[in-house]
N, C-alpha and C. Protein backbone atom coordinates (compact mmCIF):
# COMPACT_ATOMS: atom_id res chain seq x y z
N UNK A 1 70.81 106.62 123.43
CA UNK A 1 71.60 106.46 122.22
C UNK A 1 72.56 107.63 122.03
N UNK A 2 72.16 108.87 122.27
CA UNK A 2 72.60 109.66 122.56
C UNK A 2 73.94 109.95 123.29
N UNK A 3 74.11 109.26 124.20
CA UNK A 3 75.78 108.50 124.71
C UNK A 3 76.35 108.19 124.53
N UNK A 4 75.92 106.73 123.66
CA UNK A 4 76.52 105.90 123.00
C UNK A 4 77.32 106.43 121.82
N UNK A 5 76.30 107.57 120.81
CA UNK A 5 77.19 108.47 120.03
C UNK A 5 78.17 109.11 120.82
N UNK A 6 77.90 109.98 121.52
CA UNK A 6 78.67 110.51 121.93
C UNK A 6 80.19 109.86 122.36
N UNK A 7 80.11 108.58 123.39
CA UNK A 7 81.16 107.83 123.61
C UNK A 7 81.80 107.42 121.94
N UNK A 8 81.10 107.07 121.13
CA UNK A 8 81.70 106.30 120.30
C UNK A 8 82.48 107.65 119.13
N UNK A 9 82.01 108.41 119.35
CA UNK A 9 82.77 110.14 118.70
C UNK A 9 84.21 110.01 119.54
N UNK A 10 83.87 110.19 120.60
CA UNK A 10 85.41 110.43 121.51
C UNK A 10 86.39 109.31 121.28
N UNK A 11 85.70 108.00 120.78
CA UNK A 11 87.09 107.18 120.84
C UNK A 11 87.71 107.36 119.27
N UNK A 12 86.72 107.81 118.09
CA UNK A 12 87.36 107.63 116.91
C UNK A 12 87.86 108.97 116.73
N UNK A 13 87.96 110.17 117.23
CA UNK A 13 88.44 111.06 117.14
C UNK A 13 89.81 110.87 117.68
N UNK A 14 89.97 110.23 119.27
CA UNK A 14 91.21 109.90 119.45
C UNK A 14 91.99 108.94 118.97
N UNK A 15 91.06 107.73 118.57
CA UNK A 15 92.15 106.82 117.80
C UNK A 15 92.40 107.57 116.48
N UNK A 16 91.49 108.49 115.48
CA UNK A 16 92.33 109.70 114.05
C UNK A 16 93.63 110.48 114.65
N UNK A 17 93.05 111.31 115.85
CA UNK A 17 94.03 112.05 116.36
C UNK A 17 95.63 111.40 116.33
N UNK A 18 95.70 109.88 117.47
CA UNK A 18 96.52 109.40 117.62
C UNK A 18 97.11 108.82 116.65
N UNK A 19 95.98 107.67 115.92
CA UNK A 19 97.46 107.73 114.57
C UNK A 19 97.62 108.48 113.71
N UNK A 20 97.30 109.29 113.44
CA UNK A 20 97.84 110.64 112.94
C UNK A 20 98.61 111.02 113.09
N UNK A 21 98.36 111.59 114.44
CA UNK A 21 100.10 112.14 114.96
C UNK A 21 101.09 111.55 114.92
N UNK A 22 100.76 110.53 114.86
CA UNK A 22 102.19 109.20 114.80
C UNK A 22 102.95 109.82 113.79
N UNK A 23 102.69 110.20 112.57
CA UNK A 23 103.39 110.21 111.75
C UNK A 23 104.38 111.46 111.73
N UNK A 24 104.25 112.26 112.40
CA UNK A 24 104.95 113.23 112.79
C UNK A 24 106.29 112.94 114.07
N UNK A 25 105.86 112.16 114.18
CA UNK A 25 107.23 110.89 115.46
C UNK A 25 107.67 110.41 114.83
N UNK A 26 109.09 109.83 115.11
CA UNK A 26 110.08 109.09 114.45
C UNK A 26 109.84 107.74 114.54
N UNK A 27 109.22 107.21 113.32
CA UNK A 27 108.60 105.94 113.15
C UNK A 27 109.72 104.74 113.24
N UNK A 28 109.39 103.88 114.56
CA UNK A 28 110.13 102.77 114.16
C UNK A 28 110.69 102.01 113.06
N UNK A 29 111.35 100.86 113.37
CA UNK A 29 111.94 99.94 112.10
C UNK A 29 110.75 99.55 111.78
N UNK A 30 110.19 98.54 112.52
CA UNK A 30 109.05 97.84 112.41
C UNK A 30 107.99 98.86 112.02
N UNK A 31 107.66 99.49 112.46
CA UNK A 31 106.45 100.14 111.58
C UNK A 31 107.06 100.73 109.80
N UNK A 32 108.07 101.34 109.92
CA UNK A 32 108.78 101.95 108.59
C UNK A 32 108.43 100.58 107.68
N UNK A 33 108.96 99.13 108.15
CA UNK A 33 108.81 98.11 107.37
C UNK A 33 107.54 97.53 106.95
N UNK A 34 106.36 97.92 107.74
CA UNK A 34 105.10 97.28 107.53
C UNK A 34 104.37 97.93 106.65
N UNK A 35 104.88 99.95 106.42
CA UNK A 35 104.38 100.43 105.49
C UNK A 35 104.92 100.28 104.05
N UNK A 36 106.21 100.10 104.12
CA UNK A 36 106.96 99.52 103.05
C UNK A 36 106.51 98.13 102.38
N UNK A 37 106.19 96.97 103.08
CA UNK A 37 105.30 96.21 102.35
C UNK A 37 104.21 96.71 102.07
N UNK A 38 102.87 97.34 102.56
CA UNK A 38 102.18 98.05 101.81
C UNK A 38 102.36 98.89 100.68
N UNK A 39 103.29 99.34 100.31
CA UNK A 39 103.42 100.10 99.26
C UNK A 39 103.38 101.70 99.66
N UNK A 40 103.56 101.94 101.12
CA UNK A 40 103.25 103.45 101.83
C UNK A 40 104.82 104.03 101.50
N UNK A 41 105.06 105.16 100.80
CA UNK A 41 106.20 105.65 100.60
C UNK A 41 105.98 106.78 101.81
N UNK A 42 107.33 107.50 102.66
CA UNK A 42 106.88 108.49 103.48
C UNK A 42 105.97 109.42 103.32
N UNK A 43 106.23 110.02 102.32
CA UNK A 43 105.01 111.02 101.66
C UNK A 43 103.81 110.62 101.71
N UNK A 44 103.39 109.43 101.19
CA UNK A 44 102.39 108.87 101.48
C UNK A 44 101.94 108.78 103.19
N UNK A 45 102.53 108.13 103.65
CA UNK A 45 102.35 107.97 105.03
C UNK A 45 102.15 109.68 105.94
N UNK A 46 102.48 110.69 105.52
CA UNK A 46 102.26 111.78 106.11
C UNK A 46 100.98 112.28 105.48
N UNK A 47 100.88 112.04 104.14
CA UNK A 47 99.59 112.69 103.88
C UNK A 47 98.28 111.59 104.55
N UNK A 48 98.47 110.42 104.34
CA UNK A 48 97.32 109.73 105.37
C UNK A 48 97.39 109.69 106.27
N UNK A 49 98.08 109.99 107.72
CA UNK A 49 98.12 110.86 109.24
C UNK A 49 97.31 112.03 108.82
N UNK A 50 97.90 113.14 107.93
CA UNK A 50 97.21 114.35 107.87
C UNK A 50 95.52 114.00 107.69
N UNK A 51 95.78 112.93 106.76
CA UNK A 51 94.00 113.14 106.32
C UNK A 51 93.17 112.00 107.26
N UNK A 52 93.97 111.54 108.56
CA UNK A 52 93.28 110.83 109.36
C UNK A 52 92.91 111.89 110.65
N UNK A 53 94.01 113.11 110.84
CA UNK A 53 93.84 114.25 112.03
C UNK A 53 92.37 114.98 111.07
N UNK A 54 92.40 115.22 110.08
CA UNK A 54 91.23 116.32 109.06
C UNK A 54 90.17 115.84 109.51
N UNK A 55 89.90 114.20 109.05
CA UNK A 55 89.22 113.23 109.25
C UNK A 55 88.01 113.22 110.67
N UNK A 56 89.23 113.09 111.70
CA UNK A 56 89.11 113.28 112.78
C UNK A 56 88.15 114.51 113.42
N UNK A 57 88.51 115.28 112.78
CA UNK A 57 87.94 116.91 113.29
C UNK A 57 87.07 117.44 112.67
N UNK A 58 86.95 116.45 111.62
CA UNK A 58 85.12 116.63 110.96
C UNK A 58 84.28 115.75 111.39
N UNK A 59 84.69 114.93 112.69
CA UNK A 59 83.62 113.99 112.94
C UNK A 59 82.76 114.80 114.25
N UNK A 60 83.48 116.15 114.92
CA UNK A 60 83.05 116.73 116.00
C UNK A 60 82.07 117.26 115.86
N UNK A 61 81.84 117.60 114.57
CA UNK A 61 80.63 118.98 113.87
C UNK A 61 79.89 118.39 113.34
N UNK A 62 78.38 118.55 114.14
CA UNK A 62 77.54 117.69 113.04
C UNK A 62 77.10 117.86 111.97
N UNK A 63 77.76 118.77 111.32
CA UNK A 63 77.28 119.24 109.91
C UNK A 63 78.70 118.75 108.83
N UNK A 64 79.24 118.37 109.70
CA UNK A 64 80.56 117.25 108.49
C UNK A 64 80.74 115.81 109.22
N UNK A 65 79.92 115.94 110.21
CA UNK A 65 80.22 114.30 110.97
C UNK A 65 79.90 113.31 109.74
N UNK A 66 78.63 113.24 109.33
CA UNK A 66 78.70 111.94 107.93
C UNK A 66 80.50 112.02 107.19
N UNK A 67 80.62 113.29 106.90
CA UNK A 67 81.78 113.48 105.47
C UNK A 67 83.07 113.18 106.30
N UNK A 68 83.41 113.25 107.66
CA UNK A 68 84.31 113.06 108.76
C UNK A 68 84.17 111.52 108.53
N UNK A 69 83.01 110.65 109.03
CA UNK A 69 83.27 109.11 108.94
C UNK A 69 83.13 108.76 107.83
N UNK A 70 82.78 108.96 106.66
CA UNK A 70 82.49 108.63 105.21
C UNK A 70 84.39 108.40 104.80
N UNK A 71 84.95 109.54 105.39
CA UNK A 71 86.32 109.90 105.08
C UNK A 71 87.21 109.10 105.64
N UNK A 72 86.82 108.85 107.34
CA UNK A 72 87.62 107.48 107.71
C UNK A 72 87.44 105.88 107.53
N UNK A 73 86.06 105.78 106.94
CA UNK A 73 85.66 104.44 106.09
C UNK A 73 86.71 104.39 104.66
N UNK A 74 86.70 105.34 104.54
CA UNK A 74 87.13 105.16 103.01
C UNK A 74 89.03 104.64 102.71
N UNK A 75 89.36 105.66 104.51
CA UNK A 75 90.48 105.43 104.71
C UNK A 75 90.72 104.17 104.96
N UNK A 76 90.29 103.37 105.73
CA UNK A 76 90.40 102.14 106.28
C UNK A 76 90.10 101.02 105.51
N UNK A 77 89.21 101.31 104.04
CA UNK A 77 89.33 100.33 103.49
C UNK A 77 90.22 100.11 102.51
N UNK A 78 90.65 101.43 102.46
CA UNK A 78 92.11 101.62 101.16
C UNK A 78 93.22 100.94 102.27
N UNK A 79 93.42 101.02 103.33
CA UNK A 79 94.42 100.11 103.95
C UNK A 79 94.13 98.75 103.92
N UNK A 80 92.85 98.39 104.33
CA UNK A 80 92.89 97.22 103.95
C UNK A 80 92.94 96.08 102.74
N UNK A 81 92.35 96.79 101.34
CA UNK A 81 93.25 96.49 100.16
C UNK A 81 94.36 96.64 100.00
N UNK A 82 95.21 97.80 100.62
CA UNK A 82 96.74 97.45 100.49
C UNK A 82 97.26 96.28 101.05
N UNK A 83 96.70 95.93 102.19
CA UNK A 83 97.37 94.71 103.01
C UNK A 83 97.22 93.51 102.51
N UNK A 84 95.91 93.70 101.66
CA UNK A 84 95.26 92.23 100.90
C UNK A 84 96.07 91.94 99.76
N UNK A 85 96.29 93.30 98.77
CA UNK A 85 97.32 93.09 97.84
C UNK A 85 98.53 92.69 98.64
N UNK A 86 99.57 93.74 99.67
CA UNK A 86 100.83 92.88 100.07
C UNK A 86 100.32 91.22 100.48
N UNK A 87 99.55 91.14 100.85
CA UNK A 87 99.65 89.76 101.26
C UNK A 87 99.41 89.71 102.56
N UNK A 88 99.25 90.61 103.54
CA UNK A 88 98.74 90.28 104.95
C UNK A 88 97.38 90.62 105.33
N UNK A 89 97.05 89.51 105.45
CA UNK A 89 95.36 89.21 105.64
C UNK A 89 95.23 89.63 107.04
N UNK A 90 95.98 89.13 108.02
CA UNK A 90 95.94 89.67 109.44
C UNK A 90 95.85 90.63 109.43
N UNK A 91 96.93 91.48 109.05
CA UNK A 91 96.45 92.97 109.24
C UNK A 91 94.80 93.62 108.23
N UNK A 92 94.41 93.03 107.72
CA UNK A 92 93.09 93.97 107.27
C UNK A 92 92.40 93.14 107.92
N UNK A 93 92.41 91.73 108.39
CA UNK A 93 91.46 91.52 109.64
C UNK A 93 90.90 92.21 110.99
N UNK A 94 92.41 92.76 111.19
CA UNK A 94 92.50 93.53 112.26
C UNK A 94 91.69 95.36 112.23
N UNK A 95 92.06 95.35 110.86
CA UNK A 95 90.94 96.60 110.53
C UNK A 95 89.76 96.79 110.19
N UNK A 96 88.57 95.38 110.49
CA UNK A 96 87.76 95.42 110.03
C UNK A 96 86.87 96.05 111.58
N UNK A 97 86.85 96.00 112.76
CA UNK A 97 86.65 96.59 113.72
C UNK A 97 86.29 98.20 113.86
N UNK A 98 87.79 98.81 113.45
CA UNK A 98 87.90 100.06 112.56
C UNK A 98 86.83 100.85 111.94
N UNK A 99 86.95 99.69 111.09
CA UNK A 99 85.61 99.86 109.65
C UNK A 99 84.56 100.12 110.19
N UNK A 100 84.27 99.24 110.90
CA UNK A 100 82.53 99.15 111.73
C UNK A 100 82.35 100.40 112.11
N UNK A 101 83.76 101.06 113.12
CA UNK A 101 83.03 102.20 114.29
C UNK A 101 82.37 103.04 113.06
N UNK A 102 83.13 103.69 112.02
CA UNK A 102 82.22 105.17 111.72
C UNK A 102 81.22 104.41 110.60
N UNK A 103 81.01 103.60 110.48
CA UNK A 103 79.24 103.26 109.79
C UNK A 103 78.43 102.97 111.03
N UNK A 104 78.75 102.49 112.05
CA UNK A 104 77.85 102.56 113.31
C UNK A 104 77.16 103.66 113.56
N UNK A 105 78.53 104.84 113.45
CA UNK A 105 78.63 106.40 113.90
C UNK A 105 77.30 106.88 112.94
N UNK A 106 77.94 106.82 111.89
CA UNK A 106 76.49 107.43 110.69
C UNK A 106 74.94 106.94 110.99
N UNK A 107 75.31 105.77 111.65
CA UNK A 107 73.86 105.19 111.46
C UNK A 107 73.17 105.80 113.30
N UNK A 108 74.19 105.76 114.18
CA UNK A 108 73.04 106.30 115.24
C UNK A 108 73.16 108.15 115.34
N UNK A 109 73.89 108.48 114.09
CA UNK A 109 73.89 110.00 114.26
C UNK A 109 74.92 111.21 115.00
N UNK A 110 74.93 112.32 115.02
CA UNK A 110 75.43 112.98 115.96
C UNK A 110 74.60 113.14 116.98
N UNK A 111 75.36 113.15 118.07
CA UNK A 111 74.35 113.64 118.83
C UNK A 111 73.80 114.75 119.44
N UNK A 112 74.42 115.85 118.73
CA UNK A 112 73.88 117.45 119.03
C UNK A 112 73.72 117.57 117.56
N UNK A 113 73.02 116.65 117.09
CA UNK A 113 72.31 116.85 115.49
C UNK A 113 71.07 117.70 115.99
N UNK A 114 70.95 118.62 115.32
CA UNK A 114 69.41 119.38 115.31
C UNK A 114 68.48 118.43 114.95
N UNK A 115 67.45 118.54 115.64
CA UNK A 115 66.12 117.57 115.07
C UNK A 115 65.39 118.15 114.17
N UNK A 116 65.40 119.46 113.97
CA UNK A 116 64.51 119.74 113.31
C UNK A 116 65.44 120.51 111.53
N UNK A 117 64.59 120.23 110.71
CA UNK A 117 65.50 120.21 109.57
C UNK A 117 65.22 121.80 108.88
């Protein structure tokens, strides 16, 4: 199980990392427009990259890994009410996958969690 955390740390750190950073790149039409029906003003959109890289880098330490995925659950479901309010169901379908990894994460642990308390 121990792997399995481990593998499943490395991919949500890089998928925080990566869209994160996005926002620091010169965002397409098409993406500029999809946050715009959401209701994402730029500002907005830089501070949720920022708090998806933060996010990200508290999931490495197992003493903020819960508050690291607690933080990207929370993120992912505030996108997906935005999309439900704009009106695109596809897209928060598409984030329910998302959702799963860091409650999976919480539930099999870190895996250089100390055992002993």
């Amino acid at each position: 199980m121990k792997i399995i955390s481990g593998i499943l740390i490395l991919i949500s750190v890089y998928i925080g990392i990566s869209h994160g950073s996005r926002v620091f790149s010169k965002p397409t039409e098409t993406y500029l427009q999809m946050m715009s029906q959401l209701g994402i003003t730029n500002t907005t959109r830089i501070f949720i990259g920022v708090w998806s890289i933060g996010a990200a880098i508290l999931i490495l330490f197992p003493k903020t890994f819960f508050l690291g995925n607690a933080i990207r659950a929370i993120q992912i479901v505030l996108m997906m009410a935005l999309a439900i309010k704009a009106g695109n169901l596809k897209f928060a379908l598409i984030e329910i996958p998302f959702l799963i990894l860091p409650l999976i994460m919480i539930y099999l642990e870190h895996p250089f969690k100390s055992e002993t308390v």
